[in-house]
C-alpha atoms as a PDB file:
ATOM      1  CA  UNK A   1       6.162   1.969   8.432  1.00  0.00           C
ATOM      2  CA  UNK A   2       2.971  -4.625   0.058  1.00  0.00           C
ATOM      3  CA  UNK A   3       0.465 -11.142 -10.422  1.00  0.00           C
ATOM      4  CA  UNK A   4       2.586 -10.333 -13.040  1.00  0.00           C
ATOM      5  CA  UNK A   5       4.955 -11.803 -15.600  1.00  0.00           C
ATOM      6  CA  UNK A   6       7.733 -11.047 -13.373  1.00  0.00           C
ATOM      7  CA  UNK A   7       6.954 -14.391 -11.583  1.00  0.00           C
ATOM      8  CA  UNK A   8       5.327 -16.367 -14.495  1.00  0.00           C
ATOM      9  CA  UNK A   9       1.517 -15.226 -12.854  1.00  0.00           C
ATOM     10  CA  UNK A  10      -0.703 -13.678 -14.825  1.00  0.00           C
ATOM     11  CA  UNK A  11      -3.649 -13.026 -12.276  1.00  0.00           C
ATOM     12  CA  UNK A  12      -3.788  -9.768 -10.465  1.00  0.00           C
ATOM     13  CA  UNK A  13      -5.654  -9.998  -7.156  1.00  0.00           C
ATOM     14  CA  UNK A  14      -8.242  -7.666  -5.973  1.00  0.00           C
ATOM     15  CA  UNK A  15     -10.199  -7.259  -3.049  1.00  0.00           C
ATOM     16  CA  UNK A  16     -13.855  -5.355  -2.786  1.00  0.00           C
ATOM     17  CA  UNK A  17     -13.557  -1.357  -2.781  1.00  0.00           C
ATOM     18  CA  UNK A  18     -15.138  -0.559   0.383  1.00  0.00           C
ATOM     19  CA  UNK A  19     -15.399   2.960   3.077  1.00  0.00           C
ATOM     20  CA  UNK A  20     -12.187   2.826   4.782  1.00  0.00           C
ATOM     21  CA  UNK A  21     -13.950   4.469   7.798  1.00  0.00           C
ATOM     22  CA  UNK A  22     -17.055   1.735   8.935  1.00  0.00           C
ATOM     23  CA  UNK A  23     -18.346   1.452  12.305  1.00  0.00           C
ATOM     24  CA  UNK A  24     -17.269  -0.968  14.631  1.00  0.00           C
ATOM     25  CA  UNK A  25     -17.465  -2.723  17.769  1.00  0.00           C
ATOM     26  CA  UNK A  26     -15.624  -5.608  19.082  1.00  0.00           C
ATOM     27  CA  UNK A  27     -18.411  -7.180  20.732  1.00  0.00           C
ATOM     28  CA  UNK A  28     -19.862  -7.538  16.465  1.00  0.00           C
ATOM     29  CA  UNK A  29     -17.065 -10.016  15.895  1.00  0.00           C
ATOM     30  CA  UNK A  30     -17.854 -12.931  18.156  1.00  0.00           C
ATOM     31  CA  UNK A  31     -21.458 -13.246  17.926  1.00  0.00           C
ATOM     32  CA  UNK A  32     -21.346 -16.991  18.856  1.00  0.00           C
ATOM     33  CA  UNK A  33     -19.546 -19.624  20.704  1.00  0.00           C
ATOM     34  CA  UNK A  34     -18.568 -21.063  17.437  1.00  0.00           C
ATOM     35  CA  UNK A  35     -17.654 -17.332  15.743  1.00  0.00           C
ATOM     36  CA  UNK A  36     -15.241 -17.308  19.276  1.00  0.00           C
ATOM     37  CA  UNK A  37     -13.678 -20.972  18.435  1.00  0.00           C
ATOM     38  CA  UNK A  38     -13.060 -20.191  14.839  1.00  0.00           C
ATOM     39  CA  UNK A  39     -11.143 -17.007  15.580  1.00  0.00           C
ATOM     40  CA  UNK A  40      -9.265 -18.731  18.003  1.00  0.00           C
ATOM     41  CA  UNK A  41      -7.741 -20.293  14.844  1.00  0.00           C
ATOM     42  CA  UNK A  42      -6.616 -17.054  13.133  1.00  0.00           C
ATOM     43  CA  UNK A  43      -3.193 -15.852  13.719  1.00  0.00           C
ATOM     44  CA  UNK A  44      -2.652 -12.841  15.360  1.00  0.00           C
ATOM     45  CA  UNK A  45      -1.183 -10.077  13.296  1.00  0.00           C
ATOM     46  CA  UNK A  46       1.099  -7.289  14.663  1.00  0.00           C
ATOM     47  CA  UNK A  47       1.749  -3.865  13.801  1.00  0.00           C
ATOM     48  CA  UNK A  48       4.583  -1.643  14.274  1.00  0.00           C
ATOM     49  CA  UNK A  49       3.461   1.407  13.564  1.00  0.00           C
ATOM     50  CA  UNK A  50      -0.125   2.439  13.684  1.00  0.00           C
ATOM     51  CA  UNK A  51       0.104   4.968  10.743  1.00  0.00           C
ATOM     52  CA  UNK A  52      -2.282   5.345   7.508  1.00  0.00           C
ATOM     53  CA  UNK A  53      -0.715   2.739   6.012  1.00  0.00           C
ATOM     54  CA  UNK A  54      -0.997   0.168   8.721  1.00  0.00           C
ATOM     55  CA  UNK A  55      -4.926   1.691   9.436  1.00  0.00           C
ATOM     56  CA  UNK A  56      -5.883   0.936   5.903  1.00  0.00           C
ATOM     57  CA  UNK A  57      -4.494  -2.531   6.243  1.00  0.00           C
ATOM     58  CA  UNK A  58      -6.350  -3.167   9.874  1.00  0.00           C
ATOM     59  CA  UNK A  59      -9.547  -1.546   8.188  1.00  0.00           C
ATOM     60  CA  UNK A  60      -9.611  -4.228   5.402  1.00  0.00           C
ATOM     61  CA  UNK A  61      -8.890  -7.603   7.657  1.00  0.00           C
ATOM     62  CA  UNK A  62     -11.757  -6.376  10.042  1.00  0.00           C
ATOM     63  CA  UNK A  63     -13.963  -5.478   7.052  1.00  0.00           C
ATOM     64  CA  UNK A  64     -12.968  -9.390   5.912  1.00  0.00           C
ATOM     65  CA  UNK A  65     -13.843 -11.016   9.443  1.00  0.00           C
ATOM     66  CA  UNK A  66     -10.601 -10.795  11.380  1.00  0.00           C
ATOM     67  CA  UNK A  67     -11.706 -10.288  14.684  1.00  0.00           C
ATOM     68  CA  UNK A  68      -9.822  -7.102  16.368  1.00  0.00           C
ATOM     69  CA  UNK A  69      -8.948  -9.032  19.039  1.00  0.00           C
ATOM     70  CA  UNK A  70      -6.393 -10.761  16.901  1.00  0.00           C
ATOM     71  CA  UNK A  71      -4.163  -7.527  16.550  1.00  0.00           C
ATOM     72  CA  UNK A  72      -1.908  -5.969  18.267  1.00  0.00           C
ATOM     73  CA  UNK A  73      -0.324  -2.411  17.372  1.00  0.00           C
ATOM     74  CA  UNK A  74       2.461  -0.952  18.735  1.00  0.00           C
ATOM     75  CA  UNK A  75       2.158   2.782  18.163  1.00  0.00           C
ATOM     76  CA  UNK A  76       4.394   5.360  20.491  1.00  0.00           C
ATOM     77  CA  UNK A  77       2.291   8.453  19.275  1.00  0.00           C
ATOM     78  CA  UNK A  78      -1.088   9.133  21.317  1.00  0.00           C
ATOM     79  CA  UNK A  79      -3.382  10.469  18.868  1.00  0.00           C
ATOM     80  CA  UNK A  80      -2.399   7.863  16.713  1.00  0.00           C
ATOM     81  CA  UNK A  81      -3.339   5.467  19.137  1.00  0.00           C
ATOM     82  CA  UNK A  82      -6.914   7.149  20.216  1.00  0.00           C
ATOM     83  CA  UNK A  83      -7.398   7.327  16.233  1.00  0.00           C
ATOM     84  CA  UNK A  84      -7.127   2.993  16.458  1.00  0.00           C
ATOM     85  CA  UNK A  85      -9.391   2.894  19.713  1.00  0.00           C
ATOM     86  CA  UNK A  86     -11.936   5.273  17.888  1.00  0.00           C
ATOM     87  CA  UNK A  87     -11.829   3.612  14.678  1.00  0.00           C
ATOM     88  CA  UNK A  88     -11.176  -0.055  14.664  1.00  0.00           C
ATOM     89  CA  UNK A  89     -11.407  -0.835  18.920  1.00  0.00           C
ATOM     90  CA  UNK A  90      -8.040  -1.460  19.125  1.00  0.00           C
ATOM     91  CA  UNK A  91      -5.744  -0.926  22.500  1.00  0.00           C
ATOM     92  CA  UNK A  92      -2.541   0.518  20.744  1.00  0.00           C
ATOM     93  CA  UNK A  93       0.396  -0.073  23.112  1.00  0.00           C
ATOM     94  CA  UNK A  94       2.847   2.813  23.117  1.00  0.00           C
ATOM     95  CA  UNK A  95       6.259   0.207  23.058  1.00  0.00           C
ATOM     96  CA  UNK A  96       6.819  -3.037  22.126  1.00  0.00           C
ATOM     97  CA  UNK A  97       6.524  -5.688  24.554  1.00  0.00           C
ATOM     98  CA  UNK A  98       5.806  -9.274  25.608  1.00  0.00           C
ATOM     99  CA  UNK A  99       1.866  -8.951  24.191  1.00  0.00           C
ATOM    100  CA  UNK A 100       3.968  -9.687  20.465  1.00  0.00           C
ATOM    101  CA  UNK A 101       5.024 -12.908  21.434  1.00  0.00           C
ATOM    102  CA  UNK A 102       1.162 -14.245  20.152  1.00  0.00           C
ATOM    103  CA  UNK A 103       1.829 -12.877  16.617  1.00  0.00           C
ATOM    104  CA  UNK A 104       2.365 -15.435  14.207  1.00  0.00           C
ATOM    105  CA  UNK A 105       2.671 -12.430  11.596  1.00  0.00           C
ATOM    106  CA  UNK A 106       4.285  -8.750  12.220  1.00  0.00           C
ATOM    107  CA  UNK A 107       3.472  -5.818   9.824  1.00  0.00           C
ATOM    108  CA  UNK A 108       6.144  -3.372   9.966  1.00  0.00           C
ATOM    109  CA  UNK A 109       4.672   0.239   9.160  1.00  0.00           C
ATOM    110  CA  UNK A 110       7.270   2.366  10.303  1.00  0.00           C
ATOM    111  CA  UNK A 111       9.095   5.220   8.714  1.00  0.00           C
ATOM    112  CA  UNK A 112      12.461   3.802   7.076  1.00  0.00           C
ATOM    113  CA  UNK A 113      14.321   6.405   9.522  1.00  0.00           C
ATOM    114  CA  UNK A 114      12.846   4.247  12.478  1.00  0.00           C
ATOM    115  CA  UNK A 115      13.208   0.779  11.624  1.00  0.00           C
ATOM    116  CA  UNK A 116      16.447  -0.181  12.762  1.00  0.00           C
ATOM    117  CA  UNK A 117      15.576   1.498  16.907  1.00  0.00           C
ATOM    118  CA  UNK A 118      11.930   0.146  16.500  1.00  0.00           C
ATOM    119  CA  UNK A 119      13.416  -3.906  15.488  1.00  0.00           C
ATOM    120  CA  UNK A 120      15.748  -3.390  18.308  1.00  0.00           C
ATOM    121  CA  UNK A 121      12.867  -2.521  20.653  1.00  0.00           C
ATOM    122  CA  UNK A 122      10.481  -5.616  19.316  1.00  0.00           C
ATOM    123  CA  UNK A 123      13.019  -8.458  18.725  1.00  0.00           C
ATOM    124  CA  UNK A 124      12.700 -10.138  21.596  1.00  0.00           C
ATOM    125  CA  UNK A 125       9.035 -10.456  21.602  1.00  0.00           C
ATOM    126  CA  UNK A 126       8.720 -11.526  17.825  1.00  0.00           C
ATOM    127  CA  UNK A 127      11.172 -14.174  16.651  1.00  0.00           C
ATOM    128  CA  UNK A 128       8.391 -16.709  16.189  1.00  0.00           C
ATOM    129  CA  UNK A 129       6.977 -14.637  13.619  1.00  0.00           C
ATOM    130  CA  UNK A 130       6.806 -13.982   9.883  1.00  0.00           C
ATOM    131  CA  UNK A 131       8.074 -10.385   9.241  1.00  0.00           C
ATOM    132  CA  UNK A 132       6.107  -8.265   6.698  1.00  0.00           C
ATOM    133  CA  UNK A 133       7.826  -4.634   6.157  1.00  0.00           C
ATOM    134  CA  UNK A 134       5.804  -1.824   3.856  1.00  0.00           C
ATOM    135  CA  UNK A 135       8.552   0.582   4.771  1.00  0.00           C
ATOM    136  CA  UNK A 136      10.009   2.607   1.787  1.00  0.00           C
ATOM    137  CA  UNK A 137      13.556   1.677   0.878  1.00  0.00           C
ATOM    138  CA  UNK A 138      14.680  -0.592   4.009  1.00  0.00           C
ATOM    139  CA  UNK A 139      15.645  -4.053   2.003  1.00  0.00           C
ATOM    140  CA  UNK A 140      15.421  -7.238   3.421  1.00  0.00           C
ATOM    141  CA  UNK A 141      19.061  -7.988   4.368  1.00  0.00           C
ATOM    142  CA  UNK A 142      18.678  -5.188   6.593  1.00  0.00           C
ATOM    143  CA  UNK A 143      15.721  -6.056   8.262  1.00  0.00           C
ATOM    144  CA  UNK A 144      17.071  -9.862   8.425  1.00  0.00           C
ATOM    145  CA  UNK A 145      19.999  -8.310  10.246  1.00  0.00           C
ATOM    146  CA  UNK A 146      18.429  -6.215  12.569  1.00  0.00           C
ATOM    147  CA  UNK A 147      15.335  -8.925  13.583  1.00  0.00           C
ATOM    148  CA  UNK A 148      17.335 -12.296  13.524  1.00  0.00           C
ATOM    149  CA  UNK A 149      15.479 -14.011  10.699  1.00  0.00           C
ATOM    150  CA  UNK A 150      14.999 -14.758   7.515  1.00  0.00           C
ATOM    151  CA  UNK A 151      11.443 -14.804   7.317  1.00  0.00           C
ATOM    152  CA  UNK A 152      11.259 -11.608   5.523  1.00  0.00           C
ATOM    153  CA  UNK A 153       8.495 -10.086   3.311  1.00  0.00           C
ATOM    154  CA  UNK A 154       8.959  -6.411   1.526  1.00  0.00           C
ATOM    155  CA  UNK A 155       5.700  -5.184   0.069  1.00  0.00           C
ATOM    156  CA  UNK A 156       5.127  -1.715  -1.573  1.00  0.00           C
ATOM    157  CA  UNK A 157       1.449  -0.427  -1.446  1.00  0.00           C
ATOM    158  CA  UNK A 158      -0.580   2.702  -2.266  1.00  0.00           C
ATOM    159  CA  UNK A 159      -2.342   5.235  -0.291  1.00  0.00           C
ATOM    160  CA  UNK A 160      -5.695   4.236  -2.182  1.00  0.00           C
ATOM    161  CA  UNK A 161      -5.330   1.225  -0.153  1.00  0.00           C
ATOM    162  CA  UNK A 162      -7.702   3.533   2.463  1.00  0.00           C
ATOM    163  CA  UNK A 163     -10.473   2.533   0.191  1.00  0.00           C
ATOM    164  CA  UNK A 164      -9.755  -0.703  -0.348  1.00  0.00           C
ATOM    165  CA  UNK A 165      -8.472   0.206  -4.097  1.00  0.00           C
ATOM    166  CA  UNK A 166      -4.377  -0.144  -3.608  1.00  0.00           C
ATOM    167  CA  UNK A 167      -1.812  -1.738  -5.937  1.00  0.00           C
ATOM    168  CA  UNK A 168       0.907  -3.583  -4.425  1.00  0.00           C
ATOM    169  CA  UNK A 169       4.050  -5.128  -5.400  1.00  0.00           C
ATOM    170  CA  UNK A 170       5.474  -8.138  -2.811  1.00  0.00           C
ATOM    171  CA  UNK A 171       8.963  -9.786  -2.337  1.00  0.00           C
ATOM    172  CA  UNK A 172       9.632 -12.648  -0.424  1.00  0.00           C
ATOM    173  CA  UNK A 173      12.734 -14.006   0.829  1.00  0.00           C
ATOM    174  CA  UNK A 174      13.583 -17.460   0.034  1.00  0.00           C
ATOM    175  CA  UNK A 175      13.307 -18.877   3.380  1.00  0.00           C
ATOM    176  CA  UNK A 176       9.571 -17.812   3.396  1.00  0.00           C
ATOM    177  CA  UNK A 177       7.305 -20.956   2.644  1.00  0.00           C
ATOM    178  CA  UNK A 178       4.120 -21.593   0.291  1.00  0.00           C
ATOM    179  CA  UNK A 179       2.134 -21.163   2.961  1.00  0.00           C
ATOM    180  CA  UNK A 180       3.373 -18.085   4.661  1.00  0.00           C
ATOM    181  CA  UNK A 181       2.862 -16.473   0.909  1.00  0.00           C
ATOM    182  CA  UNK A 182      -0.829 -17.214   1.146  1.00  0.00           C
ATOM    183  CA  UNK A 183      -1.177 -15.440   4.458  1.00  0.00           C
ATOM    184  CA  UNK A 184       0.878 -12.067   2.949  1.00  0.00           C
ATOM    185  CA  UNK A 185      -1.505 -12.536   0.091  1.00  0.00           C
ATOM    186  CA  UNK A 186      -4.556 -13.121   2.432  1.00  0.00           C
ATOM    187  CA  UNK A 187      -3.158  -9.492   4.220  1.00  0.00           C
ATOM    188  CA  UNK A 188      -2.318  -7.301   1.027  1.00  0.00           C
ATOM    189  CA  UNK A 189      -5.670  -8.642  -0.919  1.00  0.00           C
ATOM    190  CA  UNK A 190      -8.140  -6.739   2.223  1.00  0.00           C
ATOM    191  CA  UNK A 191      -6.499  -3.650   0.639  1.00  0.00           C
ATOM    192  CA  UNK A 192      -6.627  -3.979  -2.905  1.00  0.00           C
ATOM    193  CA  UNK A 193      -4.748  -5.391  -5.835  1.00  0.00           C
ATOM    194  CA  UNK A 194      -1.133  -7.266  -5.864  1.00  0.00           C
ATOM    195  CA  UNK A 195       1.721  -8.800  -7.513  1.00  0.00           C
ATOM    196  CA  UNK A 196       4.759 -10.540  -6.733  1.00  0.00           C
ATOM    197  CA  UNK A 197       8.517  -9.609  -8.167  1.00  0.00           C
ATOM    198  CA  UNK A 198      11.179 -11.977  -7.952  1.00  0.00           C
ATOM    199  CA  UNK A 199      13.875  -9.606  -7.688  1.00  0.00           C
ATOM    200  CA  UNK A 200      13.968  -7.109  -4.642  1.00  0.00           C
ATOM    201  CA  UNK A 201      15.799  -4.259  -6.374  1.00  0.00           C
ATOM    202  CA  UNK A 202      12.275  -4.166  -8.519  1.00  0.00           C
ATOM    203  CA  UNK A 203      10.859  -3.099  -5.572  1.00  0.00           C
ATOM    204  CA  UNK A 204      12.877   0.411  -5.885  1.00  0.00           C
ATOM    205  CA  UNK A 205      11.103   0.788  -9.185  1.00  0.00           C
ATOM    206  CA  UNK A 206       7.873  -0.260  -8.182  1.00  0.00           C
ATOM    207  CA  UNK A 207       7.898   2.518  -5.529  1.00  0.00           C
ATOM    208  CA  UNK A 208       8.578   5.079  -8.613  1.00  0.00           C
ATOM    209  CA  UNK A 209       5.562   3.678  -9.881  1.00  0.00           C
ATOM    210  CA  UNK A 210       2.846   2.558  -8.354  1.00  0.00           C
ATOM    211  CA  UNK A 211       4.179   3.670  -4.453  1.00  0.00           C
ATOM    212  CA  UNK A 212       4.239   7.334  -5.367  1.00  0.00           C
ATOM    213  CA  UNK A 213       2.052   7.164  -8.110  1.00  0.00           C
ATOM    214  CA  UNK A 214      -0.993   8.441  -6.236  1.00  0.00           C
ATOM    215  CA  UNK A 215       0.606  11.742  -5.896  1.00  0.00           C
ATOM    216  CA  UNK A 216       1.817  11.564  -9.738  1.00  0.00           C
ATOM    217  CA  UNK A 217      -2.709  11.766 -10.141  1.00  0.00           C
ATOM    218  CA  UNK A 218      -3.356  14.124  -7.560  1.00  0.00           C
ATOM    219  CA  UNK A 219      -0.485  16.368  -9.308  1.00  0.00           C
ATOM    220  CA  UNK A 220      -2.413  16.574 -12.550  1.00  0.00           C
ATOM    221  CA  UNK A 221      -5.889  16.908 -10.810  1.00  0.00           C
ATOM    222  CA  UNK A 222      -4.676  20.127  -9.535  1.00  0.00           C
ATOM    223  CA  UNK A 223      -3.619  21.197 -12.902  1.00  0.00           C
ATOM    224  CA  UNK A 224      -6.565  20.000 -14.431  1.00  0.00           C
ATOM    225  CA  UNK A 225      -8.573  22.075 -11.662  1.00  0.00           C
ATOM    226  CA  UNK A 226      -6.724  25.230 -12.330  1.00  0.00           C
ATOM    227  CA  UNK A 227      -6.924  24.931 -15.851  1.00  0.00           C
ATOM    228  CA  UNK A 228     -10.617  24.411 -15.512  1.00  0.00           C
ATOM    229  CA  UNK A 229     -10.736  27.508 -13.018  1.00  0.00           C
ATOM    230  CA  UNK A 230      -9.169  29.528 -15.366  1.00  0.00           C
ATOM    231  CA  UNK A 231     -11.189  28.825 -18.415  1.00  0.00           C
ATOM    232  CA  UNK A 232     -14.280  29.989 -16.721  1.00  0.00           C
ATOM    233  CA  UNK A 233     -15.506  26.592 -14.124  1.00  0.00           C
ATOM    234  CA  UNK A 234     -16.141  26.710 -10.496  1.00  0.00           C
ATOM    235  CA  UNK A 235     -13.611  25.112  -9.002  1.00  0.00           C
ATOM    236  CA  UNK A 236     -16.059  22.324  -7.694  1.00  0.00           C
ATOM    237  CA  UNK A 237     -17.566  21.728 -11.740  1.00  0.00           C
ATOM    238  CA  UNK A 238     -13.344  21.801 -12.362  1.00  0.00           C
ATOM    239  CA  UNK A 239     -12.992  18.748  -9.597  1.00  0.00           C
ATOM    240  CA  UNK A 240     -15.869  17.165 -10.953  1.00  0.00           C
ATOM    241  CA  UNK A 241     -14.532  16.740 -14.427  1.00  0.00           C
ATOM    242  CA  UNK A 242     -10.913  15.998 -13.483  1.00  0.00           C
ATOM    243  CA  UNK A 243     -11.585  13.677 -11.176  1.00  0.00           C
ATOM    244  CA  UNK A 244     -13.962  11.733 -13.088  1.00  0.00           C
ATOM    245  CA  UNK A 245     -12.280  11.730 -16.243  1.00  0.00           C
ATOM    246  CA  UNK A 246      -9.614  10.304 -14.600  1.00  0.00           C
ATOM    247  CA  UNK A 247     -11.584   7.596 -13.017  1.00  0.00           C
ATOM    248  CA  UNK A 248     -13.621   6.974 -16.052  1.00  0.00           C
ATOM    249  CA  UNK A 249     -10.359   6.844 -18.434  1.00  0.00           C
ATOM    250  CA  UNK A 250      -8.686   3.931 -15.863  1.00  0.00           C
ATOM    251  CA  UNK A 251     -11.313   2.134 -15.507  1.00  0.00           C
ATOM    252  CA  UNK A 252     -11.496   1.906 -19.843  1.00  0.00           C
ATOM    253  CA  UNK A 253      -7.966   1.182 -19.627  1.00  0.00           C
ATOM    254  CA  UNK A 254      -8.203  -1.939 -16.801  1.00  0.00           C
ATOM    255  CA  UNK A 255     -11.042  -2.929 -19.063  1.00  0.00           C
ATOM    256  CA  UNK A 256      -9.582  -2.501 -22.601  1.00  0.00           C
ATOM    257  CA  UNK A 257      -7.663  -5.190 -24.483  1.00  0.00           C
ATOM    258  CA  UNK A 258      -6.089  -2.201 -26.272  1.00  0.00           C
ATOM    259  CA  UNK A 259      -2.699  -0.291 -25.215  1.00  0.00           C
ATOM    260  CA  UNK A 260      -3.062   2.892 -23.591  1.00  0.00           C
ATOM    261  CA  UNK A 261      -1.026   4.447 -27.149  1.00  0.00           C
ATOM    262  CA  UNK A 262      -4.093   2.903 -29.192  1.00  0.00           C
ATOM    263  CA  UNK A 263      -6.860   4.256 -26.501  1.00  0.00           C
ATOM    264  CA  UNK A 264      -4.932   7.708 -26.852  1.00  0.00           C
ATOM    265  CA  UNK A 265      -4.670   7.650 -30.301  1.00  0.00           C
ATOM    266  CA  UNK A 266      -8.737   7.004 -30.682  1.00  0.00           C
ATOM    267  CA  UNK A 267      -9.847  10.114 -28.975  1.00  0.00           C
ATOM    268  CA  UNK A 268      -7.160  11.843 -31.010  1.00  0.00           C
ATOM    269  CA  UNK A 269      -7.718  13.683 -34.483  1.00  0.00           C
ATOM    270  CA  UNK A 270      -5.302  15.546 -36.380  1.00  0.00           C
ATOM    271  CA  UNK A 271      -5.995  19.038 -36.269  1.00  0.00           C
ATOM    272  CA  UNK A 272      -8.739  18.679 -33.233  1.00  0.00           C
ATOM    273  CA  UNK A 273      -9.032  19.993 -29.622  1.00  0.00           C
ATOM    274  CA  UNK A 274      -7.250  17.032 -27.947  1.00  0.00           C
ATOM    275  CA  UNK A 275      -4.200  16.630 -30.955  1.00  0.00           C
ATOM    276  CA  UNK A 276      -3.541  20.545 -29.861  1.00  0.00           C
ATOM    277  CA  UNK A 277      -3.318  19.865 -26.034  1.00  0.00           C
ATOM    278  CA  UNK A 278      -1.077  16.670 -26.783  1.00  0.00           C
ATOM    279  CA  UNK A 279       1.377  18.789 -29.090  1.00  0.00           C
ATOM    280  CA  UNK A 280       1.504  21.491 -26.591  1.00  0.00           C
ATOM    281  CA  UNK A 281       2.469  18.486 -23.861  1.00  0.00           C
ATOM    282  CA  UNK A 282       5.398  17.327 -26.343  1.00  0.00           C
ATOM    283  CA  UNK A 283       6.769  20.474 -26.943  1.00  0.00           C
ATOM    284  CA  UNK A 284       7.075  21.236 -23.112  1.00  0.00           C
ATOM    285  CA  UNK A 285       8.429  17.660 -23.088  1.00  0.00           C
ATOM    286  CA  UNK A 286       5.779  16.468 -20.476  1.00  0.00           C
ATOM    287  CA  UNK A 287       6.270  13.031 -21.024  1.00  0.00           C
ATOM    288  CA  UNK A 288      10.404  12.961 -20.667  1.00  0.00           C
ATOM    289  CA  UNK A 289      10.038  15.258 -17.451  1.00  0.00           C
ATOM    290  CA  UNK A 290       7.295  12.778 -16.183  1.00  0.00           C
ATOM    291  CA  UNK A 291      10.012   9.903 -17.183  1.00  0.00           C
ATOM    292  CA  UNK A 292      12.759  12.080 -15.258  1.00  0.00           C
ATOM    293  CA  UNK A 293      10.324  12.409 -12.158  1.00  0.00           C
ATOM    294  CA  UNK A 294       9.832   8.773 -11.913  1.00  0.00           C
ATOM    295  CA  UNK A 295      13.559   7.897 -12.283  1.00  0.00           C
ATOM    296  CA  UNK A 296      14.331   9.878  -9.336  1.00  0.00           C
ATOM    297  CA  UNK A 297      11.707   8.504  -7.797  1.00  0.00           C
ATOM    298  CA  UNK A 298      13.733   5.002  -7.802  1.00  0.00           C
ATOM    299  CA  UNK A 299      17.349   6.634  -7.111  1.00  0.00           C
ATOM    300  CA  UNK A 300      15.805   8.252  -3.740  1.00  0.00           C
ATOM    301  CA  UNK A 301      14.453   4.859  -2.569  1.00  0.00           C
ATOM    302  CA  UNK A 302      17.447   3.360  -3.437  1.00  0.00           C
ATOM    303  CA  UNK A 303      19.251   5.528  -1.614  1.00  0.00           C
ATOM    304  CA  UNK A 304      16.790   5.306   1.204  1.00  0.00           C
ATOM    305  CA  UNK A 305      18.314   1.724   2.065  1.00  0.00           C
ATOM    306  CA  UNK A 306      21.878   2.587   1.706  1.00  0.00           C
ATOM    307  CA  UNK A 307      21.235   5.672   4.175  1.00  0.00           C
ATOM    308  CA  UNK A 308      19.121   3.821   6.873  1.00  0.00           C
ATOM    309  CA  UNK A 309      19.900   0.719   6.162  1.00  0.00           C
ATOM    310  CA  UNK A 310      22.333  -1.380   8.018  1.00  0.00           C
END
């Protein structure tokens, strides 16, 4: 432009990690007249915006079975839209037009600067639909205003949605039904993980969070390199390590009964190699500067919808 306590679910959803980038060809997803009859009963998705965000999404329904031709993708920029042909077989149309009016569901993957000129361009052509917006910031009065409806969803996903591994955080107006929560669900799930939140201004903190945390990772994987660099690694042994510790150390926490604090605290002895790095973190105050980082994290998206919002 995507459970937890927060709605009395417990159960996280997650989805196969997969390549993002897989062949295809359209002609592979109707193999048989009875392949061609059951997609008939899919719904057609649309998507504004034809972005990384919106690819990883279109990359995990194919990868799940839903035929190509049951997507449509507006996308004004043209190597954007040869990207879609190459990739997935998709015909990206450069505006919106009447082809939307066979969308039961539009995915709104436009930059929150955008929204408000691209709803006036597609309103028309999608008022039968149920509205599905993973822009940063833009909350759902806005986008009620601007599209005519109150069939709203706000979701907040992850750039490791491009393999399948995202984490994402969904609001739903109240005018949304049972039903129309499955198929969001059904969407988010082909790109990794969710949860619901019952209040929308959670979203603001879920982008400090999980929304920008991928960049929070990548941010001490170059550190990690350097520091590795400097004490005497290649740079590729350096990316090795990092990158794998990090992956092995998440995947102990996802799997651990334990707090992170107690998992820290067992590879931690007093006077040993990793009690010195974690003194020399407090006394720089990493952790309250990480803290900081995060809150203005949530202040700029808030202040994303007051400044393009209507």
């Amino acid at each position: 432009m995507g459970r937890a306590s927060c709605t009395g679910h417990s159960d996280n959803h997650r989805s196969p990690a997969l390549p993002w980038r897989l062949p295809f060809s359209p002609d592979r997803s109707m193999t048989s007249s009875a392949s061609a009859a059951a997609n008939s009963q899919l719904p057609t998705i649309a998507f504004i915006g034809g972005g990384n965000m919106a690819s990883a999404i279109i990359g995990g329904l194919i990868r799940q079975g839903h035929p190509a031709s049951q997507i449509e993708v507006v996308e004004p920029y043209a190597p954007t839209r040869e990207a879609l042909l190459k990739n997935f077989g998709l015909t990206a149309q450069p505006e919106a037009g009447p082809a939307l009016q066979r969308a039961s569901i539009v995915v709104w993957a436009v930059k929150p600067q955008t929204f408000k000129d691209a709803a006036a361009q597609a309103k028309a052509h999608t008022q039968q639909a149920l509205h599905l917006s993973v822009a940063a910031g833009i909350r759902s009065d806005s986008i009620a205003q601007w599209l005519g409806t109150e069939r709203i969803v706000r979701t907040m996903p992850n750039t490791p949605a491009l393999v399948g591994k995202g984490m994402s955080a969904i609001y739903a107006r109240p005018a949304v039904t049972s039903a129309e929560r499955q198929s969001v669900e059904a969407i988010m799930a082909s790109t990794g993980e969710f949860l619901w939140v019952e209040s929308e201004t959670q979203l603001d903190a879920v982008t400090a969070l999980s929304g920008s945390g991928p960049a929070y990772v990548f941010y001490f994987l170059e550190a990690m390199t350097r520091a590795g660099v400097g004490m005497g690694l290649t740079e590729a042994q350096a990316h090795q390590l990092a990158v794998g510790t990090f992956v092995g150390a998440s995947e102990l926490a996802r799997r651990s009964d334990e707090s992170p604090a107690v998992l820290r605290e067992r590879v931690t002895s007093k006077g040993g190699t990793t009690y010195a790095a974690l003194q020399s973190m407090e006394a720089s105050g990493v952790s309250q500067a990480f803290e900081a980082a995060m809150r203005a994290a949530e202040k700029r998206a808030n202040e994303l919808g007051n400044e393009f919002g209507s």
